[in-house]
C-alpha atoms as a PDB file:
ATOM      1  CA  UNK A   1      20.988  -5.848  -2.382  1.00  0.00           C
ATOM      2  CA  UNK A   2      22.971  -3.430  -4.379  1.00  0.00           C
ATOM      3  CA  UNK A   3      22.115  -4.617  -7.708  1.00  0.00           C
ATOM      4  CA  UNK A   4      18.624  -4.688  -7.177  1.00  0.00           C
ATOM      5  CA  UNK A   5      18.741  -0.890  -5.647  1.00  0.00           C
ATOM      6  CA  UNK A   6      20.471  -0.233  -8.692  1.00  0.00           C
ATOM      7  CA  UNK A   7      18.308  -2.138 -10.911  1.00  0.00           C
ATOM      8  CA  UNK A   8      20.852  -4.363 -12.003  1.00  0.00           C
ATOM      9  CA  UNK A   9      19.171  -7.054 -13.904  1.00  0.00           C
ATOM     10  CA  UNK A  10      22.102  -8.853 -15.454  1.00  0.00           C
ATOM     11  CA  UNK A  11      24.476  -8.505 -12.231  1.00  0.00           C
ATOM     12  CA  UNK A  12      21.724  -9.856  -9.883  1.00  0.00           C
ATOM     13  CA  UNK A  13      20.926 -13.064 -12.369  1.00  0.00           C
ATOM     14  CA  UNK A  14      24.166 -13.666 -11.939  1.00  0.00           C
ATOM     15  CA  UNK A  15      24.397 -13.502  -7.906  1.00  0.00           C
ATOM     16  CA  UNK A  16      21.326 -15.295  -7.683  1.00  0.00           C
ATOM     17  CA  UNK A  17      23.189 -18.272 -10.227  1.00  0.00           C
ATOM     18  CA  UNK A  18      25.612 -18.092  -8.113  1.00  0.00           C
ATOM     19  CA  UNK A  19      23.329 -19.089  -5.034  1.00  0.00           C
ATOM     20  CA  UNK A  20      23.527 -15.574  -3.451  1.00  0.00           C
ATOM     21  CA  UNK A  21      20.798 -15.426  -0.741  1.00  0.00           C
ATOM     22  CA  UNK A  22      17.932 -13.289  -2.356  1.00  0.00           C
ATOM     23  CA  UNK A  23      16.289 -12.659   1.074  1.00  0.00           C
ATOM     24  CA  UNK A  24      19.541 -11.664   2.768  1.00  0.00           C
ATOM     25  CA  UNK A  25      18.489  -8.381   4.342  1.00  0.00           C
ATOM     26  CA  UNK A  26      20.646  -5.121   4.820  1.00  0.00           C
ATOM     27  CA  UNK A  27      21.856  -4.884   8.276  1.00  0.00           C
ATOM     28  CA  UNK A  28      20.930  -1.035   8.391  1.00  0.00           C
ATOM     29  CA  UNK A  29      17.197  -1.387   8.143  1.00  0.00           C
ATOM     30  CA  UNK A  30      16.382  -4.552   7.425  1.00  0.00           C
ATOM     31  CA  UNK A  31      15.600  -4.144   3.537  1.00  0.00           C
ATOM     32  CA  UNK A  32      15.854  -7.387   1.355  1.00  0.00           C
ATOM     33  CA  UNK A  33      16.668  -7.081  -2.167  1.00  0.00           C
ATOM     34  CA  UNK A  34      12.817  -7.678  -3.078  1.00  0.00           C
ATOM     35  CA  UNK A  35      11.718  -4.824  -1.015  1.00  0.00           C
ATOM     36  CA  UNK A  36      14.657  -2.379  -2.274  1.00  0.00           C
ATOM     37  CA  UNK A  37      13.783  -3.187  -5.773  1.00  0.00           C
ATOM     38  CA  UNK A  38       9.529  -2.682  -5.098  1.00  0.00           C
ATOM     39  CA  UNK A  39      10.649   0.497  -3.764  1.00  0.00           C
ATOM     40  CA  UNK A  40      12.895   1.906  -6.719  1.00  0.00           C
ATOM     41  CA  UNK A  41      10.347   0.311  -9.477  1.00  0.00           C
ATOM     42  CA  UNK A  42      12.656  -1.908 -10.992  1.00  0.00           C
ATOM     43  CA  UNK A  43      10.211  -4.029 -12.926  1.00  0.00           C
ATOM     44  CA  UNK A  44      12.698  -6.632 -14.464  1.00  0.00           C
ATOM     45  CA  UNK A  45      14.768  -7.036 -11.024  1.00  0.00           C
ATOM     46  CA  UNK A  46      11.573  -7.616  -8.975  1.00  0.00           C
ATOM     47  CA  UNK A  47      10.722 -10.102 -11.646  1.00  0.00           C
ATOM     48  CA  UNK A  48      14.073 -12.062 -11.603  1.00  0.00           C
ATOM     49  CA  UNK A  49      13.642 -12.153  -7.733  1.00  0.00           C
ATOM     50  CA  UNK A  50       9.830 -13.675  -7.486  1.00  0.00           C
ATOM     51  CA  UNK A  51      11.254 -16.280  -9.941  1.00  0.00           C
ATOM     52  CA  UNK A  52      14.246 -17.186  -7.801  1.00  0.00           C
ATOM     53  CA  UNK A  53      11.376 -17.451  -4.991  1.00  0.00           C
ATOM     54  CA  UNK A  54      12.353 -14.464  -2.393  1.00  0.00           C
ATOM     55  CA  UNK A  55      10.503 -13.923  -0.216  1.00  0.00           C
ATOM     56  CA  UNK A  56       7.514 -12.035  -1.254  1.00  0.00           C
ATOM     57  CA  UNK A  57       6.562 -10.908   2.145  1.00  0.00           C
ATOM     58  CA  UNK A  58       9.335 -10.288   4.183  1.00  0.00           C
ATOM     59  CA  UNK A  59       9.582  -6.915   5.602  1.00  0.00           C
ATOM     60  CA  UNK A  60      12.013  -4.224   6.674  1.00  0.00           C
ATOM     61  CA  UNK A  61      11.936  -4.327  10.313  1.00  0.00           C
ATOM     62  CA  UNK A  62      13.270  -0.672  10.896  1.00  0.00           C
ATOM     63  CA  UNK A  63       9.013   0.116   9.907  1.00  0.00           C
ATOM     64  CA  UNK A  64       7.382  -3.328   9.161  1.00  0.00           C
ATOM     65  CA  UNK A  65       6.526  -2.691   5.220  1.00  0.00           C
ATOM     66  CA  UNK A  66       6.688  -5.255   3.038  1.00  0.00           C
ATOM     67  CA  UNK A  67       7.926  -5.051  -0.457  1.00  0.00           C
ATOM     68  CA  UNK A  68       4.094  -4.677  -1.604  1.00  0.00           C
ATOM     69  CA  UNK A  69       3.691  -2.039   0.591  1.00  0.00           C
ATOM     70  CA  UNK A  70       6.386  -0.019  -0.519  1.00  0.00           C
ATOM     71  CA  UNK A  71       5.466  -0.549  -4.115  1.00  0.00           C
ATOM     72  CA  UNK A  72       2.299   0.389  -3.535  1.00  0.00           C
ATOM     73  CA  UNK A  73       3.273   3.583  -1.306  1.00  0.00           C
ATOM     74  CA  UNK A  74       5.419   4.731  -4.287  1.00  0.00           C
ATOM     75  CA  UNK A  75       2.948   4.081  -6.897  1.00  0.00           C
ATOM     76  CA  UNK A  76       4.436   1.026  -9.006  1.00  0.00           C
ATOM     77  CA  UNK A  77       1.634  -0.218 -10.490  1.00  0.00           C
ATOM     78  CA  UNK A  78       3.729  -3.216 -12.422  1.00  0.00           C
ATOM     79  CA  UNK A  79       5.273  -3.796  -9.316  1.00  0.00           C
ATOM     80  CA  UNK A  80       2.099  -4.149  -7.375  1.00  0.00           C
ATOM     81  CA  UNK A  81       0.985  -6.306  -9.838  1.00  0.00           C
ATOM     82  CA  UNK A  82       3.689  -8.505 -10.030  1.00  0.00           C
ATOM     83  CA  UNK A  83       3.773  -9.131  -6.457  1.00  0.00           C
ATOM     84  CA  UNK A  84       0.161  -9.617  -6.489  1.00  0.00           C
ATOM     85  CA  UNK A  85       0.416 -12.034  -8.904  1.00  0.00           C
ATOM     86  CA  UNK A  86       3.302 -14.131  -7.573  1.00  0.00           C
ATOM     87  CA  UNK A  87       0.642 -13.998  -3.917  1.00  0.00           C
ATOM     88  CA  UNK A  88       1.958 -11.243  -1.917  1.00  0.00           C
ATOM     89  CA  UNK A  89      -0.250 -10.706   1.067  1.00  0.00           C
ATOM     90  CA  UNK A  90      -2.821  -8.284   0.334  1.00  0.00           C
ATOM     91  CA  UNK A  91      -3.473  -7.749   3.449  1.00  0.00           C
ATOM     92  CA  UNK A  92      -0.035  -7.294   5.029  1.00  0.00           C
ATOM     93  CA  UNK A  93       0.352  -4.719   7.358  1.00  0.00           C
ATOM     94  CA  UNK A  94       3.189  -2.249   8.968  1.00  0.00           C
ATOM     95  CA  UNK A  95       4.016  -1.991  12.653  1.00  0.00           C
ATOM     96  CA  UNK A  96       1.290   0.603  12.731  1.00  0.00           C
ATOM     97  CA  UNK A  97      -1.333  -1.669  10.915  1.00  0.00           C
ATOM     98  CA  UNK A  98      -0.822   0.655   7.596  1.00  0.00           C
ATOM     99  CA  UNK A  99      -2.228  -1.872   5.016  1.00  0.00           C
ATOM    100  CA  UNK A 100      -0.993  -1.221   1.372  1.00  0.00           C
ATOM    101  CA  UNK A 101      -4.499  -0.500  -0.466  1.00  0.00           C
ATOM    102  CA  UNK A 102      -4.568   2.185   3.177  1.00  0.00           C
ATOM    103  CA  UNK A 103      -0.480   3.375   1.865  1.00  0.00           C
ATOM    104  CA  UNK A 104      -1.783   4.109  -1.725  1.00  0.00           C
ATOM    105  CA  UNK A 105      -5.089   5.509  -0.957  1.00  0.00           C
ATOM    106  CA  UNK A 106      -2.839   8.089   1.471  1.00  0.00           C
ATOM    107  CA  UNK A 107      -0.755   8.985  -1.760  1.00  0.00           C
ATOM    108  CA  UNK A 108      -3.562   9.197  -4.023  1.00  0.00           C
ATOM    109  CA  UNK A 109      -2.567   6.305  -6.470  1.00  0.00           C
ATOM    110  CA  UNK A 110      -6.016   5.435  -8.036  1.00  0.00           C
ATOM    111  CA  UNK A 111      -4.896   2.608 -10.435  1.00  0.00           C
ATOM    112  CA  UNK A 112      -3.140   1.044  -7.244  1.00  0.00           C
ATOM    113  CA  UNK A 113      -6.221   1.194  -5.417  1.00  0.00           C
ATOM    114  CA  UNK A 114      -8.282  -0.057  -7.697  1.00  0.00           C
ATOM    115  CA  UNK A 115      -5.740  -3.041  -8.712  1.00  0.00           C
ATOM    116  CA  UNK A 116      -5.587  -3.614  -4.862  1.00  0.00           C
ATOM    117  CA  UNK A 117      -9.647  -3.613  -4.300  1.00  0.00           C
ATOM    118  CA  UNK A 118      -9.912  -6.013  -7.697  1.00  0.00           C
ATOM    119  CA  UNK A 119      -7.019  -8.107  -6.218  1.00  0.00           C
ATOM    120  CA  UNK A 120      -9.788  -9.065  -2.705  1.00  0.00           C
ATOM    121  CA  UNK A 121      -7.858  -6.561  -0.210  1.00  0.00           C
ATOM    122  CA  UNK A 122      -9.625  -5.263   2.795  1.00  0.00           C
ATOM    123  CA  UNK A 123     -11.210  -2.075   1.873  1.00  0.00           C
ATOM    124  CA  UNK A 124     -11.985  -1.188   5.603  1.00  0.00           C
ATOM    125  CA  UNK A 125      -9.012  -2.567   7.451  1.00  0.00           C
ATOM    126  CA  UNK A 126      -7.888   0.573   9.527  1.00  0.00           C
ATOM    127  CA  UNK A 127      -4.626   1.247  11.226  1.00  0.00           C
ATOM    128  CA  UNK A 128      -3.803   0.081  14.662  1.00  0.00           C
ATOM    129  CA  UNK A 129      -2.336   2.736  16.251  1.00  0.00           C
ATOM    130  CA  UNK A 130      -5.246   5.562  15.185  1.00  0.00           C
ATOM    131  CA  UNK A 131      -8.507   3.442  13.728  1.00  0.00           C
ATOM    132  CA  UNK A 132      -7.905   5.123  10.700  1.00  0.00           C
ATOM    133  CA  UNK A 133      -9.031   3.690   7.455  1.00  0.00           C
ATOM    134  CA  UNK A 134      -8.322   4.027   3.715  1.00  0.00           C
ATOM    135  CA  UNK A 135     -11.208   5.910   3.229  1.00  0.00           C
ATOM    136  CA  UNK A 136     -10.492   8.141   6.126  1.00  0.00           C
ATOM    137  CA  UNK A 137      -6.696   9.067   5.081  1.00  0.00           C
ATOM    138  CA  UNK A 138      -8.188   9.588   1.024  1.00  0.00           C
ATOM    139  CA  UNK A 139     -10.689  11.883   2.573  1.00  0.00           C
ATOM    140  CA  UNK A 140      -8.480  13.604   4.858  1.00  0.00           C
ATOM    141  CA  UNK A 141      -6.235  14.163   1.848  1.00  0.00           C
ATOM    142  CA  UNK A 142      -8.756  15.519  -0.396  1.00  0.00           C
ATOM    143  CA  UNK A 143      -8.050  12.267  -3.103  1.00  0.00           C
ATOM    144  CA  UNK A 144     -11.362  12.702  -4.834  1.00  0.00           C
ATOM    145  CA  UNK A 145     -10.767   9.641  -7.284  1.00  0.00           C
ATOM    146  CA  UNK A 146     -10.009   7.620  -4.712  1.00  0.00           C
ATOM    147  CA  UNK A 147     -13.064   8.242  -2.397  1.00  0.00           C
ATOM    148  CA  UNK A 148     -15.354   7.824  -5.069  1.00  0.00           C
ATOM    149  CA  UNK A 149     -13.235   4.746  -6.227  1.00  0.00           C
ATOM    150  CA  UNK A 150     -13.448   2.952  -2.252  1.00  0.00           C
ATOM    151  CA  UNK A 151     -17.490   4.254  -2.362  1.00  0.00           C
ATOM    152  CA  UNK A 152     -18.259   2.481  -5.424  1.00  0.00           C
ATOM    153  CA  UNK A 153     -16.494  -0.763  -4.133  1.00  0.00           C
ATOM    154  CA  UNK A 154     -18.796  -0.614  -0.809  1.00  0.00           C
ATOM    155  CA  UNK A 155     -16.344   1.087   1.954  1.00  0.00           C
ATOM    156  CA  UNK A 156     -17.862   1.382   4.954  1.00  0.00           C
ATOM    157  CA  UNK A 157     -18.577   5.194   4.541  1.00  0.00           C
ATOM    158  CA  UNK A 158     -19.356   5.482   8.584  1.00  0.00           C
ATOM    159  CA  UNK A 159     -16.447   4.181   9.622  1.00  0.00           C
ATOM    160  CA  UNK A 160     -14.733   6.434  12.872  1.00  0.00           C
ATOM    161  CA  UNK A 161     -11.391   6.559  14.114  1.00  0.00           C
ATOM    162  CA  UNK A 162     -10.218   5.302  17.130  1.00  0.00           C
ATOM    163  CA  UNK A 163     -10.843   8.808  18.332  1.00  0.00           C
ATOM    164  CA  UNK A 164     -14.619   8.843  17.145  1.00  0.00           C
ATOM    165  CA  UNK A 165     -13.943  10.968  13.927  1.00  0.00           C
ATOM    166  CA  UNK A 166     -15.557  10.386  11.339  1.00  0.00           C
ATOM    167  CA  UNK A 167     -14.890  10.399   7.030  1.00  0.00           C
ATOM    168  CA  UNK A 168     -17.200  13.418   6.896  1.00  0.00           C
ATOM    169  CA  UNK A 169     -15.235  15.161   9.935  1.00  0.00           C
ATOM    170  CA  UNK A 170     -11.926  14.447   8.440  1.00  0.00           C
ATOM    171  CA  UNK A 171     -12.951  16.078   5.165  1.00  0.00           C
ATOM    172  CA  UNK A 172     -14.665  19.022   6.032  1.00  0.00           C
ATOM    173  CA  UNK A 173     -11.801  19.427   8.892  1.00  0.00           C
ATOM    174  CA  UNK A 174      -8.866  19.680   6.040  1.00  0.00           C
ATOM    175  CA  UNK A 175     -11.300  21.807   3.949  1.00  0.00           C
ATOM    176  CA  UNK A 176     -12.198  19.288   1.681  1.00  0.00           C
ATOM    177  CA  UNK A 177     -15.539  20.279   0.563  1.00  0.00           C
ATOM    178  CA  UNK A 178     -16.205  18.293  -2.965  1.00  0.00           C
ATOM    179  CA  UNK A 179     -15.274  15.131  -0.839  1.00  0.00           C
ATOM    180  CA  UNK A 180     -17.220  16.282   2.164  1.00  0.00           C
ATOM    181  CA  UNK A 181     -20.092  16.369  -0.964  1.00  0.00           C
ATOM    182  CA  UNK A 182     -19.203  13.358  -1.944  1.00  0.00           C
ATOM    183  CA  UNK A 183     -19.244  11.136   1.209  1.00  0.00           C
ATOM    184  CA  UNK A 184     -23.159  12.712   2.275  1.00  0.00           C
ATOM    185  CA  UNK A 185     -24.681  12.225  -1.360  1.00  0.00           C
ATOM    186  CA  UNK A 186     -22.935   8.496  -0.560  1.00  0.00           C
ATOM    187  CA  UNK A 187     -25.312   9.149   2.269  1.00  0.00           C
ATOM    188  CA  UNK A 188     -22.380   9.048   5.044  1.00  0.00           C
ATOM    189  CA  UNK A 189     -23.773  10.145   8.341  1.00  0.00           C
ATOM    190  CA  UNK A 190     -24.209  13.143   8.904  1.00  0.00           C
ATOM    191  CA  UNK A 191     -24.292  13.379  12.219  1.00  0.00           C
ATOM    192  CA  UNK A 192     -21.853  11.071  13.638  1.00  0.00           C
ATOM    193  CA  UNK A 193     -18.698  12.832  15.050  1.00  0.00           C
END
């Protein structure tokens, strides 16, 4: 775990030679090596990992992320690749049914998004806990990239939260007006909540 936090290539090649467990998990929050290293960017230890088959989707239990999750919340593009690549679940999601493409559309990583919308993941799939989709959060955020990006690959511009709000709402409610713009000449509902 430390020398993938640290981004110890050479010191973790030779744990895992020496049949260290490379899904043995942290007993503070739960955070394999995989995940650590997803989370710091360390390219070359995430590689050495996939190829000494950790786990690609095992999460940190003190949230529920997986390492794809976290890579994608942070913005590591390689990363995310990498772990799509080696088949990482797209799909995964937290404890609160966070998805990753829903993680990096929050932070406003286009190049994530759109890696994550080429890679097949659910470009609707909303949280569990408040309904809310990618679309919603990039809207709600004011990520104008990324709401034309989810538009263009057919989001489901109507789509309300569990508490009836809608994209439009959440835009024009944080002041958002070029997405606001955006979303009705997408021809987004005008009139839903």
């Amino acid at each position: 775990y430390s020398a993938a936090s640290h981004g110890h290539v050479e010191v973790a090649r030779m744990l895992i030679e020496a049949n260290a467990d490379s899904n043995q998990a942290t007993t503070k929050d739960g955070a394999a090596p995989l995940y650590i290293a997803a989370q710091k960017g360390h390219e070359e230890v995430v590689r050495l990992l996939i190829e000494a088959g950790a786990n690609k989707n095992q999460i940190a239990t003190n949230f529920g992320a997986s390492p794809l999750y976290i890579a994608a919340q942070k913005g590591h593009l390689e990363v995310v690749r990498m772990l799509l690549g080696a088949g990482a679940d797209k799909n995964q999601a937290t404890a609160t049914g966070a998805s990753p493409l829903y993680i990096a559309a929050s932070c406003g990583h286009l190049e994530v998004v759109r890696l994550l919308i080429g890679a097949g993941a659910d470009r609707n799939q909303a949280r569990t806990d408040t309904g809310v989709s990618p679309m919603c959060i990039a809207s709600q955020n004011g990520h104008k990239a990324v709401v034309r990006l989810l538009i263009e690959a057919g989001s489901d511009k109507n789509q309300a939260t569990a508490t009836g709000a809608s994209l439009l709402y959440s835009a024009a409610s944080h002041g958002h007006v070029e997405v606001a713009r955006m979303l009705i000449e997408a021809n987004a509902d005008s009139n839903q909540a």
